[in-house]
Protein backbone atom coordinates (compact mmCIF):
# COMPACT_ATOMS: atom_id res chain seq x y z
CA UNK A 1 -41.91 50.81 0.09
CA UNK A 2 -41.07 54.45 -0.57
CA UNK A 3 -41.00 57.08 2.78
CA UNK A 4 -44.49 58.74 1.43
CA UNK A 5 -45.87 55.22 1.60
CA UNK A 6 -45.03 54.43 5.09
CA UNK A 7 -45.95 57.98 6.52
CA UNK A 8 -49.52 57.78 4.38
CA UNK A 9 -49.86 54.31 6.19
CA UNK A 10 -48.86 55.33 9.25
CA UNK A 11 -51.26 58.44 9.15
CA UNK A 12 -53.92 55.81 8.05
CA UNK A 13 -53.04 53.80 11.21
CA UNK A 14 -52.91 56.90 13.49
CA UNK A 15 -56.67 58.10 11.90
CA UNK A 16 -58.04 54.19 12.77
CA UNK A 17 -56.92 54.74 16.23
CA UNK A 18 -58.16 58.19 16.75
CA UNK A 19 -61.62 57.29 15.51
CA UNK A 20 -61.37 53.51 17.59
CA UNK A 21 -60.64 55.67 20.81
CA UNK A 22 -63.48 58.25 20.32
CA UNK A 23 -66.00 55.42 19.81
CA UNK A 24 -64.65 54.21 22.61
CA UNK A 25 -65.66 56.93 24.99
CA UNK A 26 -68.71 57.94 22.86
CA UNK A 27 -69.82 54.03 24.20
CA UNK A 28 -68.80 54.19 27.76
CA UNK A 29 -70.96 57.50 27.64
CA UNK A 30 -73.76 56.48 26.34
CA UNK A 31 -73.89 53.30 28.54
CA UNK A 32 -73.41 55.47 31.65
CA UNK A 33 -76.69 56.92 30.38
CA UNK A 34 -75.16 60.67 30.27
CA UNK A 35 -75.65 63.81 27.37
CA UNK A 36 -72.34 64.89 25.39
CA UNK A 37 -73.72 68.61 27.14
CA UNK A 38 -73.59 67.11 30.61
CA UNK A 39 -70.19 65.53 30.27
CA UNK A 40 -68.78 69.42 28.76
CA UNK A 41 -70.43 70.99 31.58
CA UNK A 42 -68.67 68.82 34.30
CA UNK A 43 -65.77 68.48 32.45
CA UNK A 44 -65.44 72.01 31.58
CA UNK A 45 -65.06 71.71 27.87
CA UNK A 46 -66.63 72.45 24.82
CA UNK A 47 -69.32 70.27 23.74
CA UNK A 48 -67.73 71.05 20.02
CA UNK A 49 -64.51 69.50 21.21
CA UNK A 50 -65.63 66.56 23.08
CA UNK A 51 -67.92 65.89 19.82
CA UNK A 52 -64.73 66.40 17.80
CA UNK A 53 -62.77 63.55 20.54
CA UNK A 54 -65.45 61.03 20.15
CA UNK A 55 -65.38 61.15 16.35
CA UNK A 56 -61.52 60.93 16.15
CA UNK A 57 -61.41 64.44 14.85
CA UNK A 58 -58.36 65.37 16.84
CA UNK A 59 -57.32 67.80 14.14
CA UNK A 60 -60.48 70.02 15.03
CA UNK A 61 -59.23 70.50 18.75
CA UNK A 62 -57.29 73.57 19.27
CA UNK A 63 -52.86 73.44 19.50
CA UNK A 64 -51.48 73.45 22.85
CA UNK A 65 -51.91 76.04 25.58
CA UNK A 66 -49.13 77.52 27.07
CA UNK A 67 -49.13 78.57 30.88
């Protein structure tokens, strides 16, 4: 197996987990009967990002802050 191989599999791997997590938490929301708008408001985040988290789109989520 060549390096590209194991980093494409292992960026394969890391995109199945990403998108098994945000199902995840799109399911425990929906069976706690609550809007994607209701959890940003009380979280205090953007309903784009939290729609972005639930579809395992953590490339669309802005880099780190810095305090």
């Amino acid at each position: 197996m060549t390096q590209s191989n194991t980093v494409g599999g292992m960026a394969q791997a890391d995109d199945a987990q990403a998108a098994e997590f945000g199902a995840a938490l799109r399911q425990t929301r929906l069976a706690s009967g609550r809007e994607i708008a209701d959890i940003a408001r009380h979280l205090r985040i953007r309903q784009s990002f939290l729609e972005a988290i639930e579809a395992g789109r953590f490339d669309d989520l802005p880099g780190p802050t810095y305090a």
